[in-house]
Structure formats: C-alpha cells, structure tokens
C-alpha atoms as a PDB file:
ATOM      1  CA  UNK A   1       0.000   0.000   0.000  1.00  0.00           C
ATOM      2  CA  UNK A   2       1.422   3.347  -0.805  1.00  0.00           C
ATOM      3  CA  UNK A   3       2.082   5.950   2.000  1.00  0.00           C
ATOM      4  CA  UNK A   4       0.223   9.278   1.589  1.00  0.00           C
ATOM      5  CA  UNK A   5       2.331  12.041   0.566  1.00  0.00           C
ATOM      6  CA  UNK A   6       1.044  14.671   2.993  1.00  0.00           C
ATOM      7  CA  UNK A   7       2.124  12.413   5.825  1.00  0.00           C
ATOM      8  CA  UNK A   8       5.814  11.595   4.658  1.00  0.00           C
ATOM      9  CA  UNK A   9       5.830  15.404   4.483  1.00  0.00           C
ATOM     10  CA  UNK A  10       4.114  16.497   7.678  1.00  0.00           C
ATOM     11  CA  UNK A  11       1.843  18.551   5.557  1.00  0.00           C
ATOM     12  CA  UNK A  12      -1.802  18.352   7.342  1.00  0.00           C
ATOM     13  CA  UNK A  13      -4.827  20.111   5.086  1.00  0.00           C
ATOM     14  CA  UNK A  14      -5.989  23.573   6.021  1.00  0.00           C
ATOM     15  CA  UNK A  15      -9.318  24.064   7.422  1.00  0.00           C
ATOM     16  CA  UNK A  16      -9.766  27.163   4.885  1.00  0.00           C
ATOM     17  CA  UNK A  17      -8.921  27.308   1.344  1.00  0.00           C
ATOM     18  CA  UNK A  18      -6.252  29.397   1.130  1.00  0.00           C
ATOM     19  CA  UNK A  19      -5.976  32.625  -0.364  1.00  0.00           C
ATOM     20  CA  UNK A  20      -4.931  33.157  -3.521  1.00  0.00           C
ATOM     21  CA  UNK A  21      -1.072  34.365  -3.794  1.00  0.00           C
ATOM     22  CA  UNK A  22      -0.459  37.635  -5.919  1.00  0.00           C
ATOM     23  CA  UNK A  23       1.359  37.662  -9.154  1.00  0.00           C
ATOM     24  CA  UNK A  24       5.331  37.293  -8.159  1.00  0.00           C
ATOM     25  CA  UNK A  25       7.870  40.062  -8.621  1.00  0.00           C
ATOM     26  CA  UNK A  26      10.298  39.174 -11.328  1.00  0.00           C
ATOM     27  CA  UNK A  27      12.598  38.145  -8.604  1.00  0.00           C
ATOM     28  CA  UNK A  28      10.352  35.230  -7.232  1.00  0.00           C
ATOM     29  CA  UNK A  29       9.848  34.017 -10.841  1.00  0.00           C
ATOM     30  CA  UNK A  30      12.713  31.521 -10.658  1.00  0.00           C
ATOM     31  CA  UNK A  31      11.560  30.329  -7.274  1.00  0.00           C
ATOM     32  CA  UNK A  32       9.489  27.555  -8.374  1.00  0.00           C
ATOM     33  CA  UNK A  33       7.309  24.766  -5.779  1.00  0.00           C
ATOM     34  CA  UNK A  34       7.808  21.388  -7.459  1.00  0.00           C
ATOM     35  CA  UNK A  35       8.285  19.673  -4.656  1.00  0.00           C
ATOM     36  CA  UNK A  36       7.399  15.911  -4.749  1.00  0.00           C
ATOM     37  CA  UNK A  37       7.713  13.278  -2.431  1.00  0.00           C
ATOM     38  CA  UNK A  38       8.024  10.050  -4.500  1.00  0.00           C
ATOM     39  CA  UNK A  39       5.239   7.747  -3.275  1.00  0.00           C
ATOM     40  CA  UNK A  40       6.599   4.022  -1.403  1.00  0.00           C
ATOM     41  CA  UNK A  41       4.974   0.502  -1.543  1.00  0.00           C
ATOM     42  CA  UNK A  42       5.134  -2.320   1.079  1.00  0.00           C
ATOM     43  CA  UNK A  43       5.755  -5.822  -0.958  1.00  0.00           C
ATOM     44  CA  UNK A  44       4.942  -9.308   0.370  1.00  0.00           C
ATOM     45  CA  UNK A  45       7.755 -11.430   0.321  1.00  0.00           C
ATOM     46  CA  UNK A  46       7.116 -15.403  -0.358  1.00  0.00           C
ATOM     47  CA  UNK A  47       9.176 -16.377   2.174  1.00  0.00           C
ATOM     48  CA  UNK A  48       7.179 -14.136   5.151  1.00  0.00           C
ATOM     49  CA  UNK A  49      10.647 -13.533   6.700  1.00  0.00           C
ATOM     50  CA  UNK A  50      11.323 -16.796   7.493  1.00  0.00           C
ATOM     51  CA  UNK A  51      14.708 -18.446   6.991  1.00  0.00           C
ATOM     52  CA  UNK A  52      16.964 -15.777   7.007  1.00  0.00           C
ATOM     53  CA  UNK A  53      19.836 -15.878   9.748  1.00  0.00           C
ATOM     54  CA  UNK A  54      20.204 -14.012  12.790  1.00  0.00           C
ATOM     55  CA  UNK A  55      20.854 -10.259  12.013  1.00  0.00           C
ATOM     56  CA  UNK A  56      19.193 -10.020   8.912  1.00  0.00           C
ATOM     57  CA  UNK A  57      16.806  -6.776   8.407  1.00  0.00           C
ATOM     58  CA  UNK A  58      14.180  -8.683   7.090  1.00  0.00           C
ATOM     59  CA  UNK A  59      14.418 -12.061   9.358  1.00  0.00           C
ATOM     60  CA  UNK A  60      10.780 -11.757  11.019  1.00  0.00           C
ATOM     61  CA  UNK A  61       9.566  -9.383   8.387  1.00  0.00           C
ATOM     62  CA  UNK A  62       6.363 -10.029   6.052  1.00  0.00           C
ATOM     63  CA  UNK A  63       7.320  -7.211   3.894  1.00  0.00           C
ATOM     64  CA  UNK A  64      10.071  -4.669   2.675  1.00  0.00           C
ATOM     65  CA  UNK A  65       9.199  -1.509   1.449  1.00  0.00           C
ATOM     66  CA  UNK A  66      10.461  -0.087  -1.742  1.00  0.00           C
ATOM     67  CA  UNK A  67       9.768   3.533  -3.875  1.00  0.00           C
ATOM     68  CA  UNK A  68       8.511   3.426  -6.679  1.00  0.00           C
ATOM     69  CA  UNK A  69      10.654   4.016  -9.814  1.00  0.00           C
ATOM     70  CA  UNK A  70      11.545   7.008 -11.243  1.00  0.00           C
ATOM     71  CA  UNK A  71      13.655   8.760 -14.104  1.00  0.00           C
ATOM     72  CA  UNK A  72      16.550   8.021 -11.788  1.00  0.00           C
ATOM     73  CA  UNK A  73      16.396   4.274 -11.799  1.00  0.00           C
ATOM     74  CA  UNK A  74      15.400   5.019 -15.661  1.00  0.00           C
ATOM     75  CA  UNK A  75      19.029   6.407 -16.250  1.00  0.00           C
ATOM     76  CA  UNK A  76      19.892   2.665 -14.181  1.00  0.00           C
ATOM     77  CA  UNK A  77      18.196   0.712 -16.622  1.00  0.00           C
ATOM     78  CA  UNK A  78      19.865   2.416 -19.506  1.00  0.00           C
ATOM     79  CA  UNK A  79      23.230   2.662 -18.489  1.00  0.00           C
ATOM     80  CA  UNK A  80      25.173   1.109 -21.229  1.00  0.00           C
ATOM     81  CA  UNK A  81      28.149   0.057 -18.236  1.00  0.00           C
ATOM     82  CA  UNK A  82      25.920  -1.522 -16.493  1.00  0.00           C
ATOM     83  CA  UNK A  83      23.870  -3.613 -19.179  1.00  0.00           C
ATOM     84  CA  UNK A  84      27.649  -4.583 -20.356  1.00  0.00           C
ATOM     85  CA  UNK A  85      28.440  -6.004 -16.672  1.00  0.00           C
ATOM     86  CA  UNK A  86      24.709  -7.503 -16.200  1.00  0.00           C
ATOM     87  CA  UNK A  87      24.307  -5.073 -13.164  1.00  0.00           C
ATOM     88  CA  UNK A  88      21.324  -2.943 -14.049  1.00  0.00           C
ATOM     89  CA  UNK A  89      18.521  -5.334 -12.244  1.00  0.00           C
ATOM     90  CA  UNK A  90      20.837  -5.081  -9.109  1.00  0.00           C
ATOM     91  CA  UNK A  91      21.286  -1.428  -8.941  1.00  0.00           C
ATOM     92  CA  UNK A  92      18.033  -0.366  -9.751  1.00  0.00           C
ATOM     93  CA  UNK A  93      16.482  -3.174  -6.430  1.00  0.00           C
ATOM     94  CA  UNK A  94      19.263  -1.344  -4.079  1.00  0.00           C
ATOM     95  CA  UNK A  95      18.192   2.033  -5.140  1.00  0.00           C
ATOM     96  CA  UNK A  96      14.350   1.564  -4.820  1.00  0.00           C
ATOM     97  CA  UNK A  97      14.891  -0.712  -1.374  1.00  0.00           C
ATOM     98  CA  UNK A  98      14.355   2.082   1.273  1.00  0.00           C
ATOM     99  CA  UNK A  99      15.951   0.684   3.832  1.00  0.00           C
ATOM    100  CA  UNK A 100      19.404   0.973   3.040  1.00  0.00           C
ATOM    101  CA  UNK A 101      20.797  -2.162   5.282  1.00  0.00           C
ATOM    102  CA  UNK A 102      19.213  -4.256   2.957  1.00  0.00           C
ATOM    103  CA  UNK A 103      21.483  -5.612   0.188  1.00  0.00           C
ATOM    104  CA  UNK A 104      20.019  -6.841  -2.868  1.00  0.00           C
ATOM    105  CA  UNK A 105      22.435  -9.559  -2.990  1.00  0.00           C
ATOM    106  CA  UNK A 106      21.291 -11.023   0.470  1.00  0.00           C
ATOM    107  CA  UNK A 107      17.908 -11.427  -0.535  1.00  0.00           C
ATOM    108  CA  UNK A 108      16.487 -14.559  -1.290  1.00  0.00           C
ATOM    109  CA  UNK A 109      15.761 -15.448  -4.678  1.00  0.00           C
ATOM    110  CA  UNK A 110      11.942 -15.832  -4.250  1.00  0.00           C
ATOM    111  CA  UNK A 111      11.677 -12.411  -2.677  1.00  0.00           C
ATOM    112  CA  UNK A 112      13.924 -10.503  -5.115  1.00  0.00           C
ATOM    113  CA  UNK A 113      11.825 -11.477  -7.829  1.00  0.00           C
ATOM    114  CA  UNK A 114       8.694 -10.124  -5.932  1.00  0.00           C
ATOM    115  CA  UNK A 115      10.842  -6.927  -5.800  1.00  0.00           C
ATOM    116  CA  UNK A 116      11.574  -6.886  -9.519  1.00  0.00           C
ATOM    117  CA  UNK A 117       8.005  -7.456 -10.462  1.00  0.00           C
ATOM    118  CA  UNK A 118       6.458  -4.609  -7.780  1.00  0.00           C
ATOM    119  CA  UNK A 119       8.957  -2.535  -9.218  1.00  0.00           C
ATOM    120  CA  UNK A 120       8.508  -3.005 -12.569  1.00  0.00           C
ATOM    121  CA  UNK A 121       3.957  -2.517 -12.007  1.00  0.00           C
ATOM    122  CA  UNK A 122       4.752   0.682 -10.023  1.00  0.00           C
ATOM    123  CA  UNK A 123       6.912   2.287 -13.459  1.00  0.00           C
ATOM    124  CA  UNK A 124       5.116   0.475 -16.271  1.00  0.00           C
ATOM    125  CA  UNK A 125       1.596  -0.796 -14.949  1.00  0.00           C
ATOM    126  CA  UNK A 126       0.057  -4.457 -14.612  1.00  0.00           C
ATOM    127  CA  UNK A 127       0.413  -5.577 -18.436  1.00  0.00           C
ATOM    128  CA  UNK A 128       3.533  -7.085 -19.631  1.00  0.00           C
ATOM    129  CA  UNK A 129       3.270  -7.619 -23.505  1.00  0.00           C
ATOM    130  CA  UNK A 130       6.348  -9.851 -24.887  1.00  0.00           C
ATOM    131  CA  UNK A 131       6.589 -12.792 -27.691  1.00  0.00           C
ATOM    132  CA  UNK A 132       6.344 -16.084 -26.037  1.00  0.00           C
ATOM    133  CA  UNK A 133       7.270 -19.642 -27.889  1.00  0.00           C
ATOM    134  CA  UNK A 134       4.688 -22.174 -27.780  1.00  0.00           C
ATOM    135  CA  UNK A 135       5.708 -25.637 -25.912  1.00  0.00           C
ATOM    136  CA  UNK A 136       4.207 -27.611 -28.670  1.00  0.00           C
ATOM    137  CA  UNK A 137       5.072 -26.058 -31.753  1.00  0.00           C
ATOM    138  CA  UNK A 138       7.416 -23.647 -30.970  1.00  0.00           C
ATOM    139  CA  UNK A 139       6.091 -21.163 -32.765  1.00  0.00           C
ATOM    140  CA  UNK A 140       6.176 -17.291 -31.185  1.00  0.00           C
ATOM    141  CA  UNK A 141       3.329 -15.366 -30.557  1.00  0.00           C
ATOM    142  CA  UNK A 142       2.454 -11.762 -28.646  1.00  0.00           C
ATOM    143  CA  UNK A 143       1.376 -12.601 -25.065  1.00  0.00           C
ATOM    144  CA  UNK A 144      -0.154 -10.052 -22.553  1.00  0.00           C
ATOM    145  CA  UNK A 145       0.755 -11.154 -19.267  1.00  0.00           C
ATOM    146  CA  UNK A 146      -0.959  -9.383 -15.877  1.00  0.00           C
ATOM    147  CA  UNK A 147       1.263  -9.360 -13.472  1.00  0.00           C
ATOM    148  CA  UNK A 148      -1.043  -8.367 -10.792  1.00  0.00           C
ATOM    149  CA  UNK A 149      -2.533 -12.011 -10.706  1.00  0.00           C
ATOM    150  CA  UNK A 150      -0.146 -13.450  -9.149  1.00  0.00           C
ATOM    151  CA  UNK A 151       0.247 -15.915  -6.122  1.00  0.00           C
ATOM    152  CA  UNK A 152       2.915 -16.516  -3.313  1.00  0.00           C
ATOM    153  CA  UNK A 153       4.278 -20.001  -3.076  1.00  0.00           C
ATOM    154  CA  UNK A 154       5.771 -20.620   0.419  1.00  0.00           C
ATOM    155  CA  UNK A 155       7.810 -23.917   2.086  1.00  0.00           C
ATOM    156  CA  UNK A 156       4.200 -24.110   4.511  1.00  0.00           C
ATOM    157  CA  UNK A 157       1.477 -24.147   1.751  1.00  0.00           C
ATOM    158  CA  UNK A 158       3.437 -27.224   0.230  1.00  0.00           C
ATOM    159  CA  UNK A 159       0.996 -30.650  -0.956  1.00  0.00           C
ATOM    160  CA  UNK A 160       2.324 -33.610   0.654  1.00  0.00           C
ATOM    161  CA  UNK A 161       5.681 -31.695   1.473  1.00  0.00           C
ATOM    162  CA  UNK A 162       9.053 -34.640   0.933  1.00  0.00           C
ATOM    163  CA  UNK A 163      11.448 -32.149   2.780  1.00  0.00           C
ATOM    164  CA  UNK A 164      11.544 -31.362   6.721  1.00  0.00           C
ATOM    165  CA  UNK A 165      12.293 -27.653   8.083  1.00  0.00           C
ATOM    166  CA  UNK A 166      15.396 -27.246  10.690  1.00  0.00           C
ATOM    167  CA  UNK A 167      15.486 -24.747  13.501  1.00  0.00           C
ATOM    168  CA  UNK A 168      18.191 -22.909  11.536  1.00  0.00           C
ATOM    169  CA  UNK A 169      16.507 -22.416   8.201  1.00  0.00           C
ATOM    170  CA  UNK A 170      17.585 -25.051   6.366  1.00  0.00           C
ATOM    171  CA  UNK A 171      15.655 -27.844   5.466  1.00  0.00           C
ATOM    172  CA  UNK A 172      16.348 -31.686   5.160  1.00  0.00           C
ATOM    173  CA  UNK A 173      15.515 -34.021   2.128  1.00  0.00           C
ATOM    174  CA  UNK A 174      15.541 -37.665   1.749  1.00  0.00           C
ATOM    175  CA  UNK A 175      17.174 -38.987  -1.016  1.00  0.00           C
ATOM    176  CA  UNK A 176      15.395 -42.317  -2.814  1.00  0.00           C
ATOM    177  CA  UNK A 177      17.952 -44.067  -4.173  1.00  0.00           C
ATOM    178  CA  UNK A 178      21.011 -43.544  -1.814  1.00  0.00           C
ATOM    179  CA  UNK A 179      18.865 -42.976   1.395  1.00  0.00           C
ATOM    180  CA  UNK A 180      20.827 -39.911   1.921  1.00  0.00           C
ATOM    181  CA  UNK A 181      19.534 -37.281   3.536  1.00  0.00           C
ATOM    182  CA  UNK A 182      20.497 -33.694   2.173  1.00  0.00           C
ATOM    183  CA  UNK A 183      19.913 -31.000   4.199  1.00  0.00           C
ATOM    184  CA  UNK A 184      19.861 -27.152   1.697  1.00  0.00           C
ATOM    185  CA  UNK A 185      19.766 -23.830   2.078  1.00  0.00           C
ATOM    186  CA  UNK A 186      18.120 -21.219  -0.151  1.00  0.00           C
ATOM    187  CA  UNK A 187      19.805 -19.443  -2.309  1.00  0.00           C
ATOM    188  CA  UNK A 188      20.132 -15.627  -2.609  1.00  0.00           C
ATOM    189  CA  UNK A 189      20.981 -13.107  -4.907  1.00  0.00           C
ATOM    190  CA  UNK A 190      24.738 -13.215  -4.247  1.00  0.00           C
ATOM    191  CA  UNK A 191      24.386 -16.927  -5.226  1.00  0.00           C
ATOM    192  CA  UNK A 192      22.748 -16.514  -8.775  1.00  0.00           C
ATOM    193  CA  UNK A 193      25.270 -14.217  -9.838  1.00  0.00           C
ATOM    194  CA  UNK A 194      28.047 -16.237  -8.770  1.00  0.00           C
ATOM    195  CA  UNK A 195      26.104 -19.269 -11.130  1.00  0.00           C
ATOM    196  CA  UNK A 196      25.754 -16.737 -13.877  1.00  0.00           C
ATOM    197  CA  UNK A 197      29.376 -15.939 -13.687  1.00  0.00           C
ATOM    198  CA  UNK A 198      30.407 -19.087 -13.558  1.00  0.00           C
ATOM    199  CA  UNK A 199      28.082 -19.979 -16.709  1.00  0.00           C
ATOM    200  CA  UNK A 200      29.512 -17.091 -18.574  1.00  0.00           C
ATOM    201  CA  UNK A 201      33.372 -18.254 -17.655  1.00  0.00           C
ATOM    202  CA  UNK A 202      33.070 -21.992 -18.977  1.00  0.00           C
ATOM    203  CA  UNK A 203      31.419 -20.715 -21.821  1.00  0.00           C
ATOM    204  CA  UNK A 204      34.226 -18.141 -22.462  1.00  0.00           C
ATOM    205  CA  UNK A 205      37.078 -21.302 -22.203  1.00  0.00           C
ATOM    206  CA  UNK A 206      34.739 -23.249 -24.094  1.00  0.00           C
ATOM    207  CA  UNK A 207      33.805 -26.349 -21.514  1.00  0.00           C
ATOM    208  CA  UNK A 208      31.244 -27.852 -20.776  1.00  0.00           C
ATOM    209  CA  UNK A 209      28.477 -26.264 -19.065  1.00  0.00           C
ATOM    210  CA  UNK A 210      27.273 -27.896 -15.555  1.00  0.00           C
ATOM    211  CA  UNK A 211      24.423 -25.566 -14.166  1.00  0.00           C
ATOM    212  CA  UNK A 212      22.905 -28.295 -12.511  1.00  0.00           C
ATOM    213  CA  UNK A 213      25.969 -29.805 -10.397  1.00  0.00           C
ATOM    214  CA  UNK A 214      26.945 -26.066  -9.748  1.00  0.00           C
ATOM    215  CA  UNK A 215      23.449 -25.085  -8.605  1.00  0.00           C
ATOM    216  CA  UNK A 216      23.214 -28.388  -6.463  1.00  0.00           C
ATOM    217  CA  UNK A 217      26.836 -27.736  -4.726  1.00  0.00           C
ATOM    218  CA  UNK A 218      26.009 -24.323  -3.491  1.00  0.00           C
ATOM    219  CA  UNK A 219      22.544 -25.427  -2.036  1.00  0.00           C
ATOM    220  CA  UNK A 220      23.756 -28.509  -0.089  1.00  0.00           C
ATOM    221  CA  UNK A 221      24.586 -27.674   3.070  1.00  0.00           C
ATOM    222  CA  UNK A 222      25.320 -31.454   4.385  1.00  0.00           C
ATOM    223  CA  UNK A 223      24.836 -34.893   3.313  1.00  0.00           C
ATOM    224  CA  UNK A 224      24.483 -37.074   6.556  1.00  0.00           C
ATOM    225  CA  UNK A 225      25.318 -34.664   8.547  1.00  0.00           C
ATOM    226  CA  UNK A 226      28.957 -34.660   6.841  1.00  0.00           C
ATOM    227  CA  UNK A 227      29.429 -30.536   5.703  1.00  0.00           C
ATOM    228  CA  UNK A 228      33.260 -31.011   4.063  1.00  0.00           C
ATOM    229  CA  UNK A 229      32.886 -29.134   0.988  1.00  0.00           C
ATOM    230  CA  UNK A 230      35.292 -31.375  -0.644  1.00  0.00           C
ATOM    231  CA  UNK A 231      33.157 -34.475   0.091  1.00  0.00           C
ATOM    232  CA  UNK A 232      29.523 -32.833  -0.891  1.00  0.00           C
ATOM    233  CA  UNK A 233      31.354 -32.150  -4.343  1.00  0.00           C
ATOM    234  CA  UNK A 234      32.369 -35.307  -5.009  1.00  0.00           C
ATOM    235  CA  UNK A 235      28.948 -36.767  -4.010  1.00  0.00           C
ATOM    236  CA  UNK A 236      27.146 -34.363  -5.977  1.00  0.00           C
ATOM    237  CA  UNK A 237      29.249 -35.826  -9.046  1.00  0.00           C
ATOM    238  CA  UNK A 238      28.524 -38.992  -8.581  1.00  0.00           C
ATOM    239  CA  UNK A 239      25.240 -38.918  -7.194  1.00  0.00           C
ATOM    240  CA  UNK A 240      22.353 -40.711  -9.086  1.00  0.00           C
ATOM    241  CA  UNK A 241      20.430 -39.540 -11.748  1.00  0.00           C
ATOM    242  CA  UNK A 242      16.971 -40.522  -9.526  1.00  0.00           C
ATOM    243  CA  UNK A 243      18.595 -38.335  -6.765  1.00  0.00           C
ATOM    244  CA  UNK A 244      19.392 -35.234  -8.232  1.00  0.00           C
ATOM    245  CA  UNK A 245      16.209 -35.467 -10.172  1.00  0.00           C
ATOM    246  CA  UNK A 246      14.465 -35.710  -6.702  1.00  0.00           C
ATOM    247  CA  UNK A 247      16.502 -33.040  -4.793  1.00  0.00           C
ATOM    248  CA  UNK A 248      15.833 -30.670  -7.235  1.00  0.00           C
ATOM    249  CA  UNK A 249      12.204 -30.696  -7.792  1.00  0.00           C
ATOM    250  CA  UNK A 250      11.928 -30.816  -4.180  1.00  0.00           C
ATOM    251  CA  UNK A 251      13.733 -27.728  -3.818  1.00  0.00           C
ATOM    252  CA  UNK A 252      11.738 -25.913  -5.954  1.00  0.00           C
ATOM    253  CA  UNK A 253       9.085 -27.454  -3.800  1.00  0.00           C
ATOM    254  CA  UNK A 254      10.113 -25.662  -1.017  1.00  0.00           C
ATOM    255  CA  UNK A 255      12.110 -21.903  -2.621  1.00  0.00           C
ATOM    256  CA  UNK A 256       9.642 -19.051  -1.466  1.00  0.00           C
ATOM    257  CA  UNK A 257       8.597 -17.525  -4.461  1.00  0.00           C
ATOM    258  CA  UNK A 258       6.280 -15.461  -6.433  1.00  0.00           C
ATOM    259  CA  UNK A 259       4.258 -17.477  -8.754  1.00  0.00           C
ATOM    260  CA  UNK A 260       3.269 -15.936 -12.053  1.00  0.00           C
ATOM    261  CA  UNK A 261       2.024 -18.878 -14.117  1.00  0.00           C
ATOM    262  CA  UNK A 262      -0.537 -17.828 -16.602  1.00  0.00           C
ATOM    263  CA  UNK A 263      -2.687 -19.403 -19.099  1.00  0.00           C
ATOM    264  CA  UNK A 264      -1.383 -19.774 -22.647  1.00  0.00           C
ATOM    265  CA  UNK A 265      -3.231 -21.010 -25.893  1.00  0.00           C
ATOM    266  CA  UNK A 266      -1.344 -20.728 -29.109  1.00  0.00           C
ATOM    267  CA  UNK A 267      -2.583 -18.279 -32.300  1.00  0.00           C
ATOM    268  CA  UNK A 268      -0.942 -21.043 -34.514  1.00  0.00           C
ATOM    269  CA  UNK A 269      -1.640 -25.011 -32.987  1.00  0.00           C
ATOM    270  CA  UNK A 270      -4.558 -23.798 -30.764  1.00  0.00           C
ATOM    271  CA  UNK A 271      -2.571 -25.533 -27.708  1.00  0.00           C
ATOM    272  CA  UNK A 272      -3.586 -24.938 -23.989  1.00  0.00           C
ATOM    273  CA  UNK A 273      -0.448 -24.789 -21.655  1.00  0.00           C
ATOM    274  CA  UNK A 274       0.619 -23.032 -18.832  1.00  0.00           C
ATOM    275  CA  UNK A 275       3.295 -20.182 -19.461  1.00  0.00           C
ATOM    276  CA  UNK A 276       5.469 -18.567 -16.852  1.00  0.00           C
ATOM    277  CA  UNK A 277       6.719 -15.460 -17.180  1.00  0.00           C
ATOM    278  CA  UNK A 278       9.685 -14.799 -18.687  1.00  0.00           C
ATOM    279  CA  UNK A 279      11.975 -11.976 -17.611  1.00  0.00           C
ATOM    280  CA  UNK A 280      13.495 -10.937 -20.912  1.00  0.00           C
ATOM    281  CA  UNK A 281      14.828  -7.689 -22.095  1.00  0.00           C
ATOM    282  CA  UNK A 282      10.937  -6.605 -22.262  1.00  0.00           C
ATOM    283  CA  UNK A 283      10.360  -6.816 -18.589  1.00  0.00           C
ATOM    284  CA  UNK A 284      12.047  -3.358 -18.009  1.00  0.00           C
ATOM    285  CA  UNK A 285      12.582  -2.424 -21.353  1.00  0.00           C
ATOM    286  CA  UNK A 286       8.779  -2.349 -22.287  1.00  0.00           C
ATOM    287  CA  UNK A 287       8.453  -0.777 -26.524  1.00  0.00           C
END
C-alpha cells in the first residue's frame, strides 16, 4: 500500500482554502514549488521472513518496502556500463529498497523477484506484452501477461511436502535411491550471480556447461550430517540420476517464491499450456 504524501511530508490540510497568492515580482519568478515526495509501496515477500539468519533486516519481516521508480532508476536501466556487466537489475532493487541495510544480494531469490516485479507494475503498470514460444510447436506469438494475478508459493502451503524444516533455516531431504539425507539452504541473490558468472566463464574457455551440479553444490549444506565441501562435491558428481532429479524438484518445492504462471493457448496449434513469465529484455525495457 502506498504511504500518503502529505504524511511523509508532515503537511496536514488547512481548514480554509487558502488565499490566492499575488502575481510574483520578477525576482520570485525563478523560485518555483515542485516539490514531490516520491510515493513508497510495502511488498509481500514469499518467504514471510522466514529463513533468514540471525541479524538479517528482514528475518521476522512479512514485507520490505520499496519507492517506486523514477527517471533516476530510468538512467539505471539504460546505463550502457551496467547492461555490459549484467548489473542494471541489481542497482536499480538497491536504489528503490528504502531501507538501506538491505542488500540486494542477500535477498532470497523468491523475494527478489517479488521486488523486480512490484517494481517493474509501479513504473510500467500491470500488463507485460512480450513474444512467447509455444511448448508444442514452438512457434512465437504476442502474449499479454498481468502481473497483478499473481500468487505466493511458500515452504508451509506445500501438498504432501518430501522435505523437513530445521530450527536454523535449512531444510532436510531424503534422497530415494542412496537414502541420503540432504539438508539445503536457499539461495540468494549473491548466489545466482556467482552461477551466472560461472556460466559465462566456462562458456568463455569453451567447456562444458554444468548448471545443474553447480546449482546443487552451493545449495547442499550437508549430506548425513557430513558438511566437508570437498566431500559434498564429489557426491554431488557422482550422485544418481533418480537423486538429483528428486533433490531438485523438491527444492523448488520448497524456494519461497512469487508465482506468475498464466494461461497460454497458441494463435498457430490452438494448444492450452501453462506459461510462466519470462523476464526478458521486455520486462524493463517495455516498446
């Protein structure tokens, strides 16, 4: 909900119209009132506060507040260094964040995206049109998406939930095949940069990519209670195919996150499938 101006400012309404002010000399000409307190928002984060250590500004909190854009964060999204160094996103969530002690990076993924969407309806509005390719055909189409129907998944609201939550925010899931038990963390902002850069390194010396195995190794914390890093990695190597598959759609099972699945049907097969949005160069950069 957006604060009211007049209170941020301390203004209060008069019980009187006011008078009206006489024409100004020529020296109050360049004196000019257009003073304007850029409104806020309060956003719901998926993961309601939960899970974040000790210390951390938004442990306990159901929502951080952020101001809405502005030509300022405009001037982010176009900055030409930034774009280069894939920093744009991050400085334009640290400079609408209002609390300052929040860093972007320390956010959890699920709640960073909830900032990156409120953000984006505050500057652009609810629609999102971009070219989507159909699952079935793979044909591209125009798609309006409405970003204000979305829905908050959260660790608690989980059907038949295969993971167990620890008292220290972590959460513990049984591997089928091995019998392991894993226990993960969620990942943050400071964490999908570090895969991105990691992506865009192998890719650079030409080797083989491994998302998966690198995703995997940063979110297990322990396997059987065992937390040598050395050891995780070489499990998470040679662990089987039925157990990564597991551990991974489990995790998604339990990542706060803001859910903006929408209902697709193809102009060119007539298909029915569900579409999630995708955060292309469109999201911000709207035609």
């Amino acid at each position: 909900m957006s604060r009211n101006n007049d209170e941020r400012t301390g203004a209060l309404p008069s019980a009187e119209p006011p008078l009206a002010a006489a024409d100004p000399s020529p020296q109050q000409n360049n004196s000019i009132g257009l003073n304007f307190v850029v409104p806020t928002e309060h956003v719901e984060l998926p993961s309601r506060g939960q899970f974040y250590p000790e210390g951390h500004p938004l442990r306990g909190e159901q929502t951080i507040e952020i101001k809405h854009m502005t030509a300022k964060e405009e001037d982010i999204l176009t900055s030409r260094t930034l774009l280069k160094k894939g920093l744009a996103v991050d400085r334009l969530l640290q400079s609408v964040i209002i609390n300052k002690t929040i860093k972007a990076d320390d956010l959890f993924v699920g709640d960073k995206n909830a900032v990156i969407v409120a953000a984006r309806q505050s500057a652009y509005g609810d629609e999102y049109k971009t070219k989507v390719g159909c699952q079935v055909c793979g044909e591209a189409s125009d798609f309006v998406f409405n970003l204000s129907t979305h829905v908050h998944a959260h660790p608690e609201d989980a059907e038949d939930p295969e993971f167990d939550c620890t008292s220290s925010g972590t959460f513990i899931i049984k591997l089928p095949k091995t019998g392991f038990s894993a226990e993960v963390r969620l990942l943050n902002g400071k964490d999908e940069k570090w895969l991105a850069k990691s992506m865009e390194q192998k890719r650079k010396a030409r080797l083989g990519e491994s998302t998966l195995t690198d995703q995997m190794r940063l979110f297990i914390v322990s396997v059987n209670g065992v937390k040598d890093r050395t050891q995780i990695n070489e499990f998470v190597n040679a662990m089987p195919a039925i157990d990564s598959r597991h551990i991974r759609r489990v995790y998604k099972q339990l990542s706060p996150n803001i859910d903006l699945t929408q209902d697709f049907v193809c102009a060119e097969c007539g298909a029915e499938t569900k579409m999630e949005v995708p955060f292309t160069a469109d999201f911000f950069w709207p035609q």
